[in-house]
Protein backbone atom coordinates (compact mmCIF):
# COMPACT_ATOMS: atom_id res chain seq x y z
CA UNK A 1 -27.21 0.48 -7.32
CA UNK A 2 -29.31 3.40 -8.42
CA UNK A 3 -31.24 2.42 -11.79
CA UNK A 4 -29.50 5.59 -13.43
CA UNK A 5 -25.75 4.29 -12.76
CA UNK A 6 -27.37 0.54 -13.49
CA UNK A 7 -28.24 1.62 -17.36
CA UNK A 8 -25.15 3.89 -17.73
CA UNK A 9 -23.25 0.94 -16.59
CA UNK A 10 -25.07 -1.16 -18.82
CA UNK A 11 -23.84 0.96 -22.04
CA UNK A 12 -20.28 1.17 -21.11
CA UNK A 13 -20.55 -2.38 -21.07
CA UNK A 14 -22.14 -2.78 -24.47
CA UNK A 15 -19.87 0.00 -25.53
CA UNK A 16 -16.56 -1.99 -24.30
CA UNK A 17 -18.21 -5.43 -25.75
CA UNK A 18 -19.17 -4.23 -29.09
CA UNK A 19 -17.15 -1.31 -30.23
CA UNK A 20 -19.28 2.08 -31.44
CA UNK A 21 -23.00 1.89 -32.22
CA UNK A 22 -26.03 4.07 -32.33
CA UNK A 23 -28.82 4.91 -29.70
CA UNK A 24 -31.24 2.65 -31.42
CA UNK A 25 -28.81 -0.32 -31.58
CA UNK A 26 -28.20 -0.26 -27.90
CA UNK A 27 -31.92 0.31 -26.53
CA UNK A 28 -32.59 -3.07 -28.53
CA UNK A 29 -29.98 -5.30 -26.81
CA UNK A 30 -30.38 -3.62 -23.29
CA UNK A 31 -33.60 -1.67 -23.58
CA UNK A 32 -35.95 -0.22 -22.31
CA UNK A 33 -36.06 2.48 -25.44
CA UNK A 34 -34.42 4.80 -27.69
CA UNK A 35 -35.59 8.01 -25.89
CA UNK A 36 -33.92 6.48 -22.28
CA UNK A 37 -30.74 5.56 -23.93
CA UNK A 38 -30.31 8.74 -25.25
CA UNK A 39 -30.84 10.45 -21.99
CA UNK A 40 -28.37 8.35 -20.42
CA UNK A 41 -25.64 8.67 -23.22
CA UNK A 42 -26.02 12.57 -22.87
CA UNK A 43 -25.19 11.79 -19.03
CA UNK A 44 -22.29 10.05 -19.68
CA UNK A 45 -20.83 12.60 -22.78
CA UNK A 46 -21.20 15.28 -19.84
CA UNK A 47 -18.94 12.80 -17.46
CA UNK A 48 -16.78 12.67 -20.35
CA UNK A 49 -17.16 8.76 -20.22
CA UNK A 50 -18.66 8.52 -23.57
CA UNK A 51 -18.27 10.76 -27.31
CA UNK A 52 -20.07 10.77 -30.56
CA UNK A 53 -18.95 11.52 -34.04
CA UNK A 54 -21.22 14.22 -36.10
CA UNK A 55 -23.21 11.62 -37.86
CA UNK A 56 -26.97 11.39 -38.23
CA UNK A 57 -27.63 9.85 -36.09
CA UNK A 58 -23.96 9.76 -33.93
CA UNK A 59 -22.23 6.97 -33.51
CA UNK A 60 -21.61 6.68 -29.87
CA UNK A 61 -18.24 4.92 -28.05
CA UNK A 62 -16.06 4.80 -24.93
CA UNK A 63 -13.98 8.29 -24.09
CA UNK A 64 -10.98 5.28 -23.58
CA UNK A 65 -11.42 4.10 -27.16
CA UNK A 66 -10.73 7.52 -28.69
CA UNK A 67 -7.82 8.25 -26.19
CA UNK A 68 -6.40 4.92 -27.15
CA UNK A 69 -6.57 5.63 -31.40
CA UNK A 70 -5.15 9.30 -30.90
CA UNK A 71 -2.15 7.18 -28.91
CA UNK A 72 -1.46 4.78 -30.83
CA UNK A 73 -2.61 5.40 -34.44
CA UNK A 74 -1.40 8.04 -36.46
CA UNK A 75 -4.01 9.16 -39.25
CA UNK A 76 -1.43 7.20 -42.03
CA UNK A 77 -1.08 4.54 -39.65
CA UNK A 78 -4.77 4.15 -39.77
CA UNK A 79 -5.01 4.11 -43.65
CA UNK A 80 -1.86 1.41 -43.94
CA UNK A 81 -3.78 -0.82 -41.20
CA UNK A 82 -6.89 -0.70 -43.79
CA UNK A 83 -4.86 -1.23 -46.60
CA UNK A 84 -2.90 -4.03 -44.81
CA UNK A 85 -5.94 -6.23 -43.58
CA UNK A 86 -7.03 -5.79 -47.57
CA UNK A 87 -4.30 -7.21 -48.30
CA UNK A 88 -3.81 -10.30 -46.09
CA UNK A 89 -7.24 -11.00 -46.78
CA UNK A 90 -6.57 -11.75 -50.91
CA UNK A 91 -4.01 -13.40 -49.77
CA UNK A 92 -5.72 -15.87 -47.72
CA UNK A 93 -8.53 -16.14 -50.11
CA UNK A 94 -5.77 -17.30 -53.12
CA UNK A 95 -4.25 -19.29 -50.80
CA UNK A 96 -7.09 -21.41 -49.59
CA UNK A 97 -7.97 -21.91 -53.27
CA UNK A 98 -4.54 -23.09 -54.18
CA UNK A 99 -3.65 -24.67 -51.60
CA UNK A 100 -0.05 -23.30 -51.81
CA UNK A 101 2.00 -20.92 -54.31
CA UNK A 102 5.64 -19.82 -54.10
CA UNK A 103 6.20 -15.86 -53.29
CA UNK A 104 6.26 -14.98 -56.84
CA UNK A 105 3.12 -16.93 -58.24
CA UNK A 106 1.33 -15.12 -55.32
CA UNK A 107 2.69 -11.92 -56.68
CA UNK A 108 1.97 -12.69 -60.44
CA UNK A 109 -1.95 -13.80 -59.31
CA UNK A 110 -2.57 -10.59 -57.37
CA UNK A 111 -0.94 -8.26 -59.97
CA UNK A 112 1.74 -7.22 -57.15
CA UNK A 113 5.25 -6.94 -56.92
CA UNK A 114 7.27 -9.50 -55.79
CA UNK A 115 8.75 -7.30 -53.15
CA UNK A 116 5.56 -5.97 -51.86
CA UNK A 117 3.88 -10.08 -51.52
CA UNK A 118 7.48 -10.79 -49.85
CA UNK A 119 6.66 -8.37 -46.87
CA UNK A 120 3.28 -9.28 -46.37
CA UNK A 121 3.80 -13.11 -46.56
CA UNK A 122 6.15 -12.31 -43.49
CA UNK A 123 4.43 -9.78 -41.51
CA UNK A 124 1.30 -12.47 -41.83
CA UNK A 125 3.91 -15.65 -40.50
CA UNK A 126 4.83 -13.45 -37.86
CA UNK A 127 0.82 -13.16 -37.00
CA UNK A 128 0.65 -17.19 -37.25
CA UNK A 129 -1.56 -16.93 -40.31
CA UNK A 130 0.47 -18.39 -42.95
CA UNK A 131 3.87 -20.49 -43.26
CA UNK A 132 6.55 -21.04 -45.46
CA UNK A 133 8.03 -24.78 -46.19
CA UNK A 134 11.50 -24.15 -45.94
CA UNK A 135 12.55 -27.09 -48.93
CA UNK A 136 9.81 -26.23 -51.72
CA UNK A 137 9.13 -22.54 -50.53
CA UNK A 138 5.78 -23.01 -51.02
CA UNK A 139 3.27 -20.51 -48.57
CA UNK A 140 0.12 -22.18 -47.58
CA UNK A 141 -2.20 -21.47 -44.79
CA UNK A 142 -1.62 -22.46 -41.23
CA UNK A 143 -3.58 -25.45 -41.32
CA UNK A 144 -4.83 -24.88 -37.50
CA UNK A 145 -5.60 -21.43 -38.34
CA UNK A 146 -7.79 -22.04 -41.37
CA UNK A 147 -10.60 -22.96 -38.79
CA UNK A 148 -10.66 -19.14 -37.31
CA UNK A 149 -10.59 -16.25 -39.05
CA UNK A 150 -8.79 -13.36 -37.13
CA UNK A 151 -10.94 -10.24 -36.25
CA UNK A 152 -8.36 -8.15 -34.89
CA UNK A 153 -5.35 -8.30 -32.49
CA UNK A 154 -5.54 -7.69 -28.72
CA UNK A 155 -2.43 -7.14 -27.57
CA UNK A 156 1.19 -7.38 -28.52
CA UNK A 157 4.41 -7.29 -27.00
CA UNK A 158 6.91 -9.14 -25.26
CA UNK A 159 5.09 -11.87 -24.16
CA UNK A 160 3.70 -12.63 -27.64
CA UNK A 161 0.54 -11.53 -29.28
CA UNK A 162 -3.40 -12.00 -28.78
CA UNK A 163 -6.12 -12.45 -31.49
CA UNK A 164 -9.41 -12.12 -30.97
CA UNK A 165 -11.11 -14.66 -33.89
CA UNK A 166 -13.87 -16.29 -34.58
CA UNK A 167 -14.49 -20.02 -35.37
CA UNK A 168 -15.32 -20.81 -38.89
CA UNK A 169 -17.66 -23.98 -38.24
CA UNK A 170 -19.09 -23.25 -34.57
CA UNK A 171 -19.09 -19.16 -35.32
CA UNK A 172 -18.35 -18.81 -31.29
CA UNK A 173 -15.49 -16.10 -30.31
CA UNK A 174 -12.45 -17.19 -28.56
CA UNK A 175 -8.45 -15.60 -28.26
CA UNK A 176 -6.03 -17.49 -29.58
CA UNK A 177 -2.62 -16.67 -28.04
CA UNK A 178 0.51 -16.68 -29.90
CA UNK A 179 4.03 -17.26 -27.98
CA UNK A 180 7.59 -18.69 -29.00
CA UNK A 181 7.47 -22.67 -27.65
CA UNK A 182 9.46 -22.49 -24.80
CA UNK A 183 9.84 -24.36 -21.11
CA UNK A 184 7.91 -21.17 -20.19
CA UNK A 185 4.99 -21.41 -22.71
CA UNK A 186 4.73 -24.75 -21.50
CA UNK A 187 4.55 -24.52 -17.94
CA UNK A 188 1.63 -21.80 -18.80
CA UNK A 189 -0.62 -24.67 -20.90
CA UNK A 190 -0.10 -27.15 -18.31
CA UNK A 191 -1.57 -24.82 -15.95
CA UNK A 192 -4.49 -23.50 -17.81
CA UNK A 193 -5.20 -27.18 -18.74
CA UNK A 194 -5.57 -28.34 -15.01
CA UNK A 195 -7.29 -25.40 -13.79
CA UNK A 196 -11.14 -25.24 -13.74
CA UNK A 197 -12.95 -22.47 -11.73
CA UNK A 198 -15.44 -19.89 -12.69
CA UNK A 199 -12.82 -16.83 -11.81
CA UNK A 200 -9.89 -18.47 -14.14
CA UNK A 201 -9.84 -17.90 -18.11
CA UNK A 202 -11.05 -21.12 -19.35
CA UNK A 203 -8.47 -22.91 -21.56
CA UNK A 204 -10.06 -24.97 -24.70
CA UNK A 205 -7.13 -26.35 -26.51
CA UNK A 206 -3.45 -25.47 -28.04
CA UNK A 207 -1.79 -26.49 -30.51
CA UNK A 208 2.03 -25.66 -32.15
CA UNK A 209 2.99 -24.82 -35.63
CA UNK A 210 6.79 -23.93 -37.18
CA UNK A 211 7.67 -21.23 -38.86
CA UNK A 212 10.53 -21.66 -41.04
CA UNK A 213 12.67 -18.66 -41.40
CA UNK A 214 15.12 -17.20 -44.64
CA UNK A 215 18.64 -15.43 -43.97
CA UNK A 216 19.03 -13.18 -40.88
CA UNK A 217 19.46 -10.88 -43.92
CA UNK A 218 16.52 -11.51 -45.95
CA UNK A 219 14.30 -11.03 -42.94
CA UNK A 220 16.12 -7.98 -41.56
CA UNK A 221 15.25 -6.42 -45.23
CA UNK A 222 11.60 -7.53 -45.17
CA UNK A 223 11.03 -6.28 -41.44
CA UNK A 224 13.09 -3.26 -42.52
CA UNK A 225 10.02 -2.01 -45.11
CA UNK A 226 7.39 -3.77 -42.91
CA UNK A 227 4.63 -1.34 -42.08
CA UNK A 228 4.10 -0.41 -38.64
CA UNK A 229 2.12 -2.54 -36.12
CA UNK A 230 -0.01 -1.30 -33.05
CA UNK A 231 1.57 -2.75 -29.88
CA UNK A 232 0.11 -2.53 -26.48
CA UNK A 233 3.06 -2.82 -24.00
CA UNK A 234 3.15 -3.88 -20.62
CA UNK A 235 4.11 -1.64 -18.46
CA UNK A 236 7.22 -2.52 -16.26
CA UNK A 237 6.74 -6.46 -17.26
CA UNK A 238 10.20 -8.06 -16.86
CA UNK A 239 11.23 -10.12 -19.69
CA UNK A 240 10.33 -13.62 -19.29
CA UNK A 241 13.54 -15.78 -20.84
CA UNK A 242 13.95 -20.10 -19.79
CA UNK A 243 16.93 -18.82 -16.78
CA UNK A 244 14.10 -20.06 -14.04
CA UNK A 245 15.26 -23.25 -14.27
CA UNK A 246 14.09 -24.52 -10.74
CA UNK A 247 10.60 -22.83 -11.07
CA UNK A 248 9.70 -24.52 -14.24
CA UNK A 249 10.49 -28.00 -12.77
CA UNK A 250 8.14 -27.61 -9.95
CA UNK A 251 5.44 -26.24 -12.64
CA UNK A 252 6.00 -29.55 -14.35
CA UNK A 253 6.23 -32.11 -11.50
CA UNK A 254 3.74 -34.43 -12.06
CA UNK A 255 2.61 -32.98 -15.05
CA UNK A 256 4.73 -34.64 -17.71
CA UNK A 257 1.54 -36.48 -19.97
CA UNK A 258 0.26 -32.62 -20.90
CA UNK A 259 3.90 -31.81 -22.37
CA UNK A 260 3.72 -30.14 -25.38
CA UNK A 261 7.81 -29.26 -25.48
CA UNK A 262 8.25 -32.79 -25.55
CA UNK A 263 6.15 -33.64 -28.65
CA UNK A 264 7.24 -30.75 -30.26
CA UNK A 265 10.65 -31.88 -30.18
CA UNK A 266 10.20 -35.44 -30.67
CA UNK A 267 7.90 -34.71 -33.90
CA UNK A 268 11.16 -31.97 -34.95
CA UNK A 269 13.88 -34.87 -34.40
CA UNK A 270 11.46 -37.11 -36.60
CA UNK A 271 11.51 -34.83 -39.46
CA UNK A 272 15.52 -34.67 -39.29
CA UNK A 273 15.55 -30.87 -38.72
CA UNK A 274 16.95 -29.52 -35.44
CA UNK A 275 15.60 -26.26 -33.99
CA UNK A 276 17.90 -23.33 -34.97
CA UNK A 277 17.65 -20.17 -34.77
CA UNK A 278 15.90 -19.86 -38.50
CA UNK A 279 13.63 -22.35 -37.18
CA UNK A 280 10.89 -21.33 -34.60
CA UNK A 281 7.94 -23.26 -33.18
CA UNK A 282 5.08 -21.65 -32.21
CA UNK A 283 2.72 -22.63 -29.26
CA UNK A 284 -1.03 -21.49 -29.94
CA UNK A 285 -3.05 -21.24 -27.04
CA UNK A 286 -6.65 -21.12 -27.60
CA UNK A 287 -9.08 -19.93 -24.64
CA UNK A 288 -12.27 -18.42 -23.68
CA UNK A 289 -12.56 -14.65 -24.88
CA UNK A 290 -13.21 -12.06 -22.28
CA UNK A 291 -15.37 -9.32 -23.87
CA UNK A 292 -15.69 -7.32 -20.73
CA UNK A 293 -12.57 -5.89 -21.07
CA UNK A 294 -9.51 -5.85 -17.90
CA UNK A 295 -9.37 -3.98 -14.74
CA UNK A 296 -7.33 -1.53 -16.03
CA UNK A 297 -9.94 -0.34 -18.27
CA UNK A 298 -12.12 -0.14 -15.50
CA UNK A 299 -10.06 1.50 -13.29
CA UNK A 300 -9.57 4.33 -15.65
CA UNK A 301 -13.21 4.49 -16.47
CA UNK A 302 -13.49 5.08 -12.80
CA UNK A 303 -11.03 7.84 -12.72
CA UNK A 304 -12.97 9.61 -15.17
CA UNK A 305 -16.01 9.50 -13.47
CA UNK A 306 -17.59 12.40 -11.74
CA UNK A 307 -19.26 9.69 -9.30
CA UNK A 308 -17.77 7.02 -7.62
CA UNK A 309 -18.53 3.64 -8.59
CA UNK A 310 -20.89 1.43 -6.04
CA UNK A 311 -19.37 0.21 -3.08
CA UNK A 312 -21.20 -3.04 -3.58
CA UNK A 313 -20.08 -3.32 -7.63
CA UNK A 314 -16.80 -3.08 -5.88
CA UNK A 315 -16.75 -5.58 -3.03
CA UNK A 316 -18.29 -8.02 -5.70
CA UNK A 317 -15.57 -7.55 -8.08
CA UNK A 318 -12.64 -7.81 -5.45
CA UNK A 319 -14.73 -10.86 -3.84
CA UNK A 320 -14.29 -12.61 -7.28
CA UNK A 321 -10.64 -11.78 -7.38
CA UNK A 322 -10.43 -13.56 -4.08
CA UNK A 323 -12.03 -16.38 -5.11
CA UNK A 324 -9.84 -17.40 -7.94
CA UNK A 325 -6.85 -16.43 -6.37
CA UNK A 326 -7.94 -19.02 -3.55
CA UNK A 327 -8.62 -21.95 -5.93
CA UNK A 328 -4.94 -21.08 -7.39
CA UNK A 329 -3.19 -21.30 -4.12
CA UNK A 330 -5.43 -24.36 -3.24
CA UNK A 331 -3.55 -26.01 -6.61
CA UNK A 332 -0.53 -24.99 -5.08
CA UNK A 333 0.72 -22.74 -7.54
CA UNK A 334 1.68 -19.06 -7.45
CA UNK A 335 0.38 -16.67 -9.68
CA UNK A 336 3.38 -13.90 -9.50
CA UNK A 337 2.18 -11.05 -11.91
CA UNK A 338 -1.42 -10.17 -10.19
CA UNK A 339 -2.42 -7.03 -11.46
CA UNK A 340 -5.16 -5.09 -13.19
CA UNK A 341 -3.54 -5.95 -16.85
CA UNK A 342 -4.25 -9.36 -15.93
CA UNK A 343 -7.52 -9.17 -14.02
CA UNK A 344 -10.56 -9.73 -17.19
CA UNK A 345 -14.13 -9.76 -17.37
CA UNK A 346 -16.08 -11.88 -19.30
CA UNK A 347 -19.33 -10.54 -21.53
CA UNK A 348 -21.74 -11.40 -17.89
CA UNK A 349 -19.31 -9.13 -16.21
CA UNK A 350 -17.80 -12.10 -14.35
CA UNK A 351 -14.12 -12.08 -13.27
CA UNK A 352 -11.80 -14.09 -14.93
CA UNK A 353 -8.15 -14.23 -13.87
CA UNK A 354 -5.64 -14.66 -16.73
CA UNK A 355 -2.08 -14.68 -18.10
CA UNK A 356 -0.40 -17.70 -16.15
CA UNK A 357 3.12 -17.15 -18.02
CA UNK A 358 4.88 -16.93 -15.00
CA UNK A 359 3.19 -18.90 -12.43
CA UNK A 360 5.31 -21.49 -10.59
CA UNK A 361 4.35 -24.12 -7.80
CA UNK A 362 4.72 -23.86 -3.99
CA UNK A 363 6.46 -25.85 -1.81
CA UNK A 364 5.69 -29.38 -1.29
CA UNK A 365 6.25 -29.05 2.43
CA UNK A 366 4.81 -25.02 2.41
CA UNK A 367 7.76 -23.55 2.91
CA UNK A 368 9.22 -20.62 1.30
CA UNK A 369 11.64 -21.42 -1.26
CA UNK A 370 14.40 -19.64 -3.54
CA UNK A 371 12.72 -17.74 -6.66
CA UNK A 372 13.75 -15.19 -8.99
CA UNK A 373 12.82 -11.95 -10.19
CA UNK A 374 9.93 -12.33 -12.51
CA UNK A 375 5.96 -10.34 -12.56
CA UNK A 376 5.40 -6.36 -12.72
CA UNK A 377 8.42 -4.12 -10.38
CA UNK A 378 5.03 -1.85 -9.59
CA UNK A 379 3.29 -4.81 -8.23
CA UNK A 380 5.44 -7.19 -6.71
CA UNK A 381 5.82 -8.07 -3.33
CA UNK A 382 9.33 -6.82 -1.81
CA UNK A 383 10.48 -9.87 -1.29
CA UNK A 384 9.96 -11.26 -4.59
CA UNK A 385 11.51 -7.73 -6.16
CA UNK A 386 14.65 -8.66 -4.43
CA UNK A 387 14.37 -12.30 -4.86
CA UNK A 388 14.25 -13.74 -1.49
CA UNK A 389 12.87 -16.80 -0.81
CA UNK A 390 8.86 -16.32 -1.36
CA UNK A 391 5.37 -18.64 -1.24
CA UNK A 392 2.11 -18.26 -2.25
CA UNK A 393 1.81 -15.13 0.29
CA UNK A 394 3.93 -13.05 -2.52
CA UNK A 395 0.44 -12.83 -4.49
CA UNK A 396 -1.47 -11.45 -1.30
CA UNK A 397 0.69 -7.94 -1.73
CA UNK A 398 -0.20 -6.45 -5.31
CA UNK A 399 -3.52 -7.97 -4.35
CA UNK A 400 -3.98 -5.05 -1.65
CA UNK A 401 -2.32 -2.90 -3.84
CA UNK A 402 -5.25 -3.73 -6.48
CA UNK A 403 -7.84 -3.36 -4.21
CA UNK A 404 -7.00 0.02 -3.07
CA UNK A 405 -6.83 1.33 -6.71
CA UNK A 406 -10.58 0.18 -7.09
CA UNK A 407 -12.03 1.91 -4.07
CA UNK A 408 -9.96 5.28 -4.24
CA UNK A 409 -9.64 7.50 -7.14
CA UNK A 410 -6.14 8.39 -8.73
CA UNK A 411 -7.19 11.14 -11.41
CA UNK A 412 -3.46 11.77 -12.87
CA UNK A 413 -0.56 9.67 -13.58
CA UNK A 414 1.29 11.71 -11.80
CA UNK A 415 -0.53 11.74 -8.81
CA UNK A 416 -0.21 7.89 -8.37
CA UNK A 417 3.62 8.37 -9.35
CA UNK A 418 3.66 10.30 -6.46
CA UNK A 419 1.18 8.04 -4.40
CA UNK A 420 2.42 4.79 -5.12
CA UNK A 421 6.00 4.79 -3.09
CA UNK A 422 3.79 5.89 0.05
CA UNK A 423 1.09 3.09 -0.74
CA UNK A 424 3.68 0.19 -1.22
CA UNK A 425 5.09 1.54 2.58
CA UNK A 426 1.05 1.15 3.94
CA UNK A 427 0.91 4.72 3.55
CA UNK A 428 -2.31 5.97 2.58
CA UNK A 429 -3.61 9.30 1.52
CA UNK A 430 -5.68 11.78 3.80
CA UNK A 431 -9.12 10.50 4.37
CA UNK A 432 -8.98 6.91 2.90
CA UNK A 433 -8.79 4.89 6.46
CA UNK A 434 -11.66 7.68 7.41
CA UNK A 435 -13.76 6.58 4.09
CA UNK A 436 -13.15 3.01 4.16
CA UNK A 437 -12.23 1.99 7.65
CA UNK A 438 -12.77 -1.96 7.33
CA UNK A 439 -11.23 -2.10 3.95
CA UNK A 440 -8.19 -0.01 4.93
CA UNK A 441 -7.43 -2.40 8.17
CA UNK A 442 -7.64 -5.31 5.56
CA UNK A 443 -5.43 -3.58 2.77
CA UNK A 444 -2.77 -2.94 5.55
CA UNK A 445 -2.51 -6.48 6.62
CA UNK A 446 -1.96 -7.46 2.68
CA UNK A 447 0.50 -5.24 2.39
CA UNK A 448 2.46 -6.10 5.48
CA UNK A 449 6.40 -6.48 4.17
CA UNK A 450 6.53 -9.73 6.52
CA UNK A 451 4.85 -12.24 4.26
CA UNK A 452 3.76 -14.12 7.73
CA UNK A 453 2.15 -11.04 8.57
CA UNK A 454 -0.12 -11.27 5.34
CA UNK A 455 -3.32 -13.13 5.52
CA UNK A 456 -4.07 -16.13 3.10
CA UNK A 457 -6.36 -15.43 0.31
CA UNK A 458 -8.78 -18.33 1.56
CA UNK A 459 -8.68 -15.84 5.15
CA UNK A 460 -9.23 -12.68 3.09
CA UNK A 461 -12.49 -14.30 2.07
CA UNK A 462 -13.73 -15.25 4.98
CA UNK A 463 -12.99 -11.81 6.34
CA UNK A 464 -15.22 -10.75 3.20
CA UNK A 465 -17.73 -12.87 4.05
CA UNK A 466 -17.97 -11.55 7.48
CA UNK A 467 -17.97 -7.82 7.25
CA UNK A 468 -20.04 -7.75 3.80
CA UNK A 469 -22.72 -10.14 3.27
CA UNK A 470 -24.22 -12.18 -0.34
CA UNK A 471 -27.43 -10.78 -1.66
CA UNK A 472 -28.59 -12.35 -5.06
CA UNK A 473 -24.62 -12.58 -5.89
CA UNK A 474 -23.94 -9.05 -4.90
CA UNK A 475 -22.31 -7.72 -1.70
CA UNK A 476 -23.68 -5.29 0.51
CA UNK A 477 -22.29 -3.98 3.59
CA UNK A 478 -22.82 -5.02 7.11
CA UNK A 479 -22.83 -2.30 10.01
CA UNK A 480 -19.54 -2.96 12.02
């Protein structure tokens, strides 16, 4: 890689790592000096990769990160978000003190209204900070949680909600993920628990907590006047409800000891109160945090550019996607939702592969078996879209899909609108199989609508390995 596209790869990388920061901050963590930095940052304001406010000196972040406020946060959104962490902090302050307080002593100590505490006491047990006894109505701290203290939220949406936080005691960074308990949410910790491998998200520990709910009334009215909440969606993700019977009994074969449904109930039966609907447990998942940002945001960095990433920085990304994906079929399980949402990067740049909510187990005998709809319509595999019977070959599709969106640039939406139909067919755009002609062959076997016809993800390496050779960790390409 050219040393120019090395350091202006380097400071999107500190950029997406550590928010906005000035010239001087940067040339200290990755060097070599102010004066180079600057240079560089100029370069990539011209590429429109980067922007920087009027200050003196400007404040320099990612083109993505302003794209992404103007999207989602209105300027009185952005005032109320202020005003709201404020907020949630005093109340976490008096409530560690205390140790507990009803809704109204909270209210009288922070010179608020009753009202006002009400809706941020439930907008915080919806985050998993704090929870509400349902017999002496007394708030106190989620006892788990007091160990972290939330930085900000990652994501939000159906499948629950991400917080990045930081331990109060060893000061490291982790996420701590935040779903309903279900069969589902179970299957997923199991997983992550028996999985070890550079390329997968590296589980740490979980843990569940209840949340005990008022009236369907009395929360309707407090969500009614609670403030607005940034939520990243996932595109096209189905909704994941406990109909998959079948799937989450192979997930759990064998795997009964790790249960955390099981203790959840047995410790709810204990305490004579039956789940209801005004009574939720949540799981907390707790796992390595991936600084790098996904493949997403790299992808659209990409499309931005005026230059086209390295070849190599490409091969070694997809070879890392290989890799984990191998170890995961070699655990026979199935991913089912591969796709650049759920591809990660840790702070070294490494890949790690994440979000195992909907993986389910293969075969004992390697056949293909019945399965249901479930993953991302734009990246499944047709015959998991229309739920025939499917293996671990179902991940090999959205794979090609994947690695075709890293080598060629789409610069619109609605140019891959209009791409993608063509693409899913093994249709590709004028001059791709001319530009990448070993890639392309590759890309059309993956996307083969005979799953038999698709090479295994342990074959797709070894391909990789053939055609485009280790150096130092990097690939570089052989002459064919």
């Amino acid at each position: 890689m050219p040393a120019d596209s090395e350091m202006e790869r380097k400071i999107c990388d500190f950029l997406r790592r550590n928010g906005k920061s000035i010239a001087l901050v940067i040339a200290k963590e990755i060097g070599p000096d102010k004066r180079t930095v600057n240079k560089h940052l100029y370069n990539l304001e011209r590429s429109n990769q980067v922007f920087k406010t009027d200050n003196k000196p400007p404040v320099w972040d990612l083109t993505e990160n302003k794209t992404e406020i103007k999207q989602t946060l209105k300027p009185e959104q952005k005032s109320q978000t202020t005003r709201d962490t404020s907020e949630e902090k005093d109340v976490e302050d008096l409530l560690m003190r205390s140790g507990g307080l009803k809704a109204h002593q909270i209210a009288t100590n922070l010179g608020q209204s009753r009202q006002s505490i009400n809706k941020q006491l439930y907008s915080m047990e919806e985050k998993g900070k704090v929870r509400r006894d349902s017999k002496s109505k007394m708030w106190t701290l989620n006892e788990e949680l007091q160990n972290f203290k939330v930085i900000t939220t990652l994501g939000e949406g159906g499948f629950g909600c991400v917080y990045k936080v930081k331990h109060i005691y060893d000061r490291k960074i982790y996420a701590v993920k935040r779903v309903i308990l279900t069969r589902k949410a179970d299957s997923e910790v199991m997983t992550l628990a028996r999985l070890d491998h550079p390329n997968i998200v590296r589980y740490i520990t979980c843990w569940t907590d209840s949340d005990d709910w008022t009236s369907n009334q009395e929360r309707n009215q407090v969500s009614n006047t609670s403030s607005d909440v940034v939520t990243f969606d996932r595109e096209g993700c189905e909704e994941r409800d406990d109909d998959d019977e079948d799937d989450e009994d192979e997930v759990t074969s064998g795997m009964e000891s790790l249960s955390v449904t099981e203790s959840a109930s047995a410790a709810t039966e204990a305490s004579g109160n039956n789940r209801t609907d005004s009574c939720r447990t949540y799981l907390f998942i707790q796992i390595e945090i991936c600084e790098g940002g996904t493949l997403t945001d790299w992808i659209k960095a990409r499309n931005q550019m005026e230059k086209q990433r390295s070849i190599v920085e490409i091969h070694k990304i997809f070879y890392e996607i290989i890799t984990g994906v191998e170890y995961i079929h070699a655990e026979k399980l199935i991913h089912r939702d591969l796709k650049p949402d759920n591809i990660l990067f840790g702070a070294d740049g490494k890949v790690k592969i994440g979000d195992f909510g909907l993986v389910t187990q293969t075969d004992q005998n390697g056949d293909p078996i019945e399965r249901s709809n479930r993953g991302t319509p734009t990246y499944m595999s047709p015959e998991q879209k229309s739920k025939k019977n499917y293996d671990e070959k179902t991940d090999i599709f959205p794979l090609g899909l994947v690695w075709f969106e890293m080598l060629w640039k789409i610069s619109t939406g609605s140019e891959r609108v209009k791409l993608w139909p063509d693409l899913r067919d093994h249709r590709f755009p004028e001059g791709f199989s001319d530009s990448y002609q070993t890639e392309s062959k590759f890309i059309t076997k993956m996307l083969s609508d005979s799953p038999e016809h698709r090479p295994h993800a342990k074959d797709i390496k070894e391909k990789l390995e053939k055609f485009f050779s280790l150096d130092q960790n990097l690939l570089s390409q052989k002459t064919v």
